[in-house]
N, C-alpha and C. Protein backbone atom coordinates (compact mmCIF):
# COMPACT_ATOMS: atom_id res chain seq x y z
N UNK A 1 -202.52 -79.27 -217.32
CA UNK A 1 -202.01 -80.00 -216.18
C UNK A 1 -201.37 -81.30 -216.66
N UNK A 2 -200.42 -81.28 -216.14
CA UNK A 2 -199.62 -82.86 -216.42
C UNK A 2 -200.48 -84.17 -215.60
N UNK A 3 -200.01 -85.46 -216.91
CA UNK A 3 -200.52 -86.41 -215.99
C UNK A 3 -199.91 -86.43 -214.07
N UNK A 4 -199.20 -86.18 -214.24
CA UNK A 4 -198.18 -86.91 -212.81
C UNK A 4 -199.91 -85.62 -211.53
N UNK A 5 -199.76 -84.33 -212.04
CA UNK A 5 -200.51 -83.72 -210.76
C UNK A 5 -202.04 -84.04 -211.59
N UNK A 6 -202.37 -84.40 -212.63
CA UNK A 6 -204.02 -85.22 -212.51
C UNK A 6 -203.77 -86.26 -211.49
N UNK A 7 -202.70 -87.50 -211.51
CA UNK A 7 -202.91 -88.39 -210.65
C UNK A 7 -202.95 -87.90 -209.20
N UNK A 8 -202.06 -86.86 -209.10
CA UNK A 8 -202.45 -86.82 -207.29
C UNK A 8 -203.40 -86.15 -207.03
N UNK A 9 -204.02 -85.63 -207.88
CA UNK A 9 -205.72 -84.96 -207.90
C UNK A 9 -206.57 -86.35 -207.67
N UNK A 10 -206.30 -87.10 -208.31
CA UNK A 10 -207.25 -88.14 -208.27
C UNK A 10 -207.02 -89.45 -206.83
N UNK A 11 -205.64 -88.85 -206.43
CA UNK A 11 -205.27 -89.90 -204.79
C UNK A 11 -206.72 -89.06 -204.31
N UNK A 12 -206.28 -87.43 -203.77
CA UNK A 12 -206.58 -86.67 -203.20
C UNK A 12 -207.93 -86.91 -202.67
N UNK A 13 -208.69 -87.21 -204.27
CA UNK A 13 -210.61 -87.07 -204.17
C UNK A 13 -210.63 -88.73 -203.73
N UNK A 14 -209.86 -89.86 -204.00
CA UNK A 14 -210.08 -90.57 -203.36
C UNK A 14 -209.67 -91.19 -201.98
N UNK A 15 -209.11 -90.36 -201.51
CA UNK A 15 -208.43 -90.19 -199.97
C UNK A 15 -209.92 -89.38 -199.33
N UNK A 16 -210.07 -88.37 -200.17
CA UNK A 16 -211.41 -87.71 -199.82
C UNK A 16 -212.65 -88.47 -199.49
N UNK A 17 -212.93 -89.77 -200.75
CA UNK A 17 -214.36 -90.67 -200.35
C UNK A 17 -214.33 -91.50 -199.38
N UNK A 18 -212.85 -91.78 -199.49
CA UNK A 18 -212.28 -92.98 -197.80
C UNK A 18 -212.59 -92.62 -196.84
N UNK A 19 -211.92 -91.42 -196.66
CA UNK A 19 -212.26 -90.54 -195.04
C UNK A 19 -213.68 -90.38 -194.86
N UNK A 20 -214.45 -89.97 -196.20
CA UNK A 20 -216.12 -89.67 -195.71
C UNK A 20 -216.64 -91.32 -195.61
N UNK A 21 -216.54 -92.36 -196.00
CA UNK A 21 -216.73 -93.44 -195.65
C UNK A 21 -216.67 -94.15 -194.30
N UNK A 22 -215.34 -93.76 -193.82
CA UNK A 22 -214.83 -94.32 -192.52
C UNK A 22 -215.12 -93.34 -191.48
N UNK A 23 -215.25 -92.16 -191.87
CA UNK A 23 -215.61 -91.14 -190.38
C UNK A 23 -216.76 -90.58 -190.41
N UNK A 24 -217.72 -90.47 -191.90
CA UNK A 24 -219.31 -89.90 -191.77
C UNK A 24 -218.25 -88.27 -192.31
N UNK A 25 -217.72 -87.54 -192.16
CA UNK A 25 -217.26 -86.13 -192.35
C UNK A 25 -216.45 -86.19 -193.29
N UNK A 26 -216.34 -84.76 -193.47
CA UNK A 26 -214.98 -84.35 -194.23
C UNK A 26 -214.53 -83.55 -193.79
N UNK A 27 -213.59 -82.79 -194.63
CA UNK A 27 -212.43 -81.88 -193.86
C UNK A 27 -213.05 -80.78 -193.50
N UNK A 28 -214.24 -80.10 -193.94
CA UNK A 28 -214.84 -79.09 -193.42
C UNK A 28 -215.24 -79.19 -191.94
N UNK A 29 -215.37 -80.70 -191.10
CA UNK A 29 -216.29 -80.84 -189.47
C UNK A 29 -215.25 -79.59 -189.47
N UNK A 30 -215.99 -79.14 -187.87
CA UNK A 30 -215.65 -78.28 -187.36
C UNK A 30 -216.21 -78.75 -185.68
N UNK A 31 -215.68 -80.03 -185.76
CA UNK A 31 -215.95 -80.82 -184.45
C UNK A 31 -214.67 -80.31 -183.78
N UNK A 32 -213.19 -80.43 -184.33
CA UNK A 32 -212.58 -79.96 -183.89
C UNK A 32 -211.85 -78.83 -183.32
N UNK A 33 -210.77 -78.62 -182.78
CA UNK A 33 -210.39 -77.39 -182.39
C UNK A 33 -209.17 -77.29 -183.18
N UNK A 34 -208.57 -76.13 -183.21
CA UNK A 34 -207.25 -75.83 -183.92
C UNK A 34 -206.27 -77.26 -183.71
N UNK A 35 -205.90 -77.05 -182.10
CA UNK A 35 -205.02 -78.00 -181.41
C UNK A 35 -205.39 -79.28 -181.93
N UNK A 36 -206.96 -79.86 -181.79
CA UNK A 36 -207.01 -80.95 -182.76
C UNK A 36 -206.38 -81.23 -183.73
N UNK A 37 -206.86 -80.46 -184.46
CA UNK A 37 -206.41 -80.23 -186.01
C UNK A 37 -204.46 -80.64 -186.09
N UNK A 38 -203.74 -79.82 -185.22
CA UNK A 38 -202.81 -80.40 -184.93
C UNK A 38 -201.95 -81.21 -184.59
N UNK A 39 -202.71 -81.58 -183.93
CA UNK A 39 -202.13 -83.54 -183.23
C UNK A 39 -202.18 -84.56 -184.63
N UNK A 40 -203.72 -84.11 -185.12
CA UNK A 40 -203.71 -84.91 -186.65
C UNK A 40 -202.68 -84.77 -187.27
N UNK A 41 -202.21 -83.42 -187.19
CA UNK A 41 -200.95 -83.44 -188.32
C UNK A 41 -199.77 -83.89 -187.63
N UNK A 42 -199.93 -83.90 -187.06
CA UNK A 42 -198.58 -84.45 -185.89
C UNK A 42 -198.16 -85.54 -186.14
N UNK A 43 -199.59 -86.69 -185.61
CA UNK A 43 -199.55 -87.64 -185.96
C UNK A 43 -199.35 -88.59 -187.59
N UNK A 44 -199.57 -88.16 -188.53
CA UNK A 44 -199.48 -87.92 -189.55
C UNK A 44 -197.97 -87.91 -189.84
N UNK A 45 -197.56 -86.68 -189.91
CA UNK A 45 -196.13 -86.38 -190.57
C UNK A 45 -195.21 -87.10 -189.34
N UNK A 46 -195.09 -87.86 -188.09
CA UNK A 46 -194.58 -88.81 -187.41
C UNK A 46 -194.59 -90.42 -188.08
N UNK A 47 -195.61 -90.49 -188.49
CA UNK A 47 -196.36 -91.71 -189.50
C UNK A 47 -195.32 -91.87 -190.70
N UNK A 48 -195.40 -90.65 -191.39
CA UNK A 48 -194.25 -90.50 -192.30
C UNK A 48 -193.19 -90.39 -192.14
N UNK A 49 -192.50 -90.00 -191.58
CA UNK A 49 -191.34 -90.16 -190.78
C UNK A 49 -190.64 -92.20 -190.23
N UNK A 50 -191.58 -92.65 -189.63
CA UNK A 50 -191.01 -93.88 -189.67
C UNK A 50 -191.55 -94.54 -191.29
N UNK A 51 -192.65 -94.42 -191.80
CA UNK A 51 -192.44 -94.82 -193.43
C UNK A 51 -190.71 -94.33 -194.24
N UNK A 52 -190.21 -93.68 -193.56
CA UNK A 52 -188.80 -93.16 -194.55
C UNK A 52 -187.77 -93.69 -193.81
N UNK A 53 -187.99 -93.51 -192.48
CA UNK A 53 -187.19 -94.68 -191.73
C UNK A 53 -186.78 -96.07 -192.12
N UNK A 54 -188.19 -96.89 -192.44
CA UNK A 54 -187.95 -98.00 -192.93
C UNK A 54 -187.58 -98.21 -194.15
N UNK A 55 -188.09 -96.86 -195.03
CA UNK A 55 -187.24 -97.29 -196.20
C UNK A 55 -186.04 -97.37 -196.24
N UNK A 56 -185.02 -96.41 -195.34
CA UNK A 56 -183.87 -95.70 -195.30
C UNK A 56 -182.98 -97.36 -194.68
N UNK A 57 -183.77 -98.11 -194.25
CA UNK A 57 -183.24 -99.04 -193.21
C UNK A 57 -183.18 -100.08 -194.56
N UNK A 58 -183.93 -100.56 -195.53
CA UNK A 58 -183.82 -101.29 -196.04
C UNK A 58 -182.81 -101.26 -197.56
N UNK A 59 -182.83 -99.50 -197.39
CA UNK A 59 -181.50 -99.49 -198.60
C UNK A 59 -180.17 -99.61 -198.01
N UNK A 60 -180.10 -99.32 -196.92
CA UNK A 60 -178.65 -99.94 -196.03
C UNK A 60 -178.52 -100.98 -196.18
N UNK A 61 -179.87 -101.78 -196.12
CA UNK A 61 -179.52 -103.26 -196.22
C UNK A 61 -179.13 -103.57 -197.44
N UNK A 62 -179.24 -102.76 -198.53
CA UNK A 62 -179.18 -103.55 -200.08
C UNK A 62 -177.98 -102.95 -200.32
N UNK A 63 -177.16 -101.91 -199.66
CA UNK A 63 -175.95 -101.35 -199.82
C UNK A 63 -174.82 -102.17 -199.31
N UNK A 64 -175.32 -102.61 -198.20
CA UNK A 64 -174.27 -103.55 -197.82
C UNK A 64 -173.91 -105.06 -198.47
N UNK A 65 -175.35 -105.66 -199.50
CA UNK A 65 -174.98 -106.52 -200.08
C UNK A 65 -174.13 -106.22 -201.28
């Protein structure tokens, strides 16, 4: 395995101890329902979406200088 996918192995497990920190669970609850499960991702890849937005907004700005 290359360094570059060890490092996102290693976001991953620590995205993993965050979430069990801040919510008591992990990705296994089964508190939710499918549709849950969905909105999360919804919300999520919307999240990302204005993160690229703003990037997209601030290389306009450096294009125009």
């Amino acid at each position: 395995m290359s360094s570059i996918e060890e490092s996102v192995i290693e976001k991953i497990r620590s995205r993993a101890e965050t979430g069990l920190l801040k919510y008591g669970t992990t990705m296994e609850r089964e508190d939710l329902s499918v549709k849950d499960w969905l909105i999360h991702l919804q919300e999520e890849l919307m999240d990302g979406i204005i993160y690229a937005q703003r990037l997209l907004k601030e290389m306009d700005k450096n294009d125009e200088k």
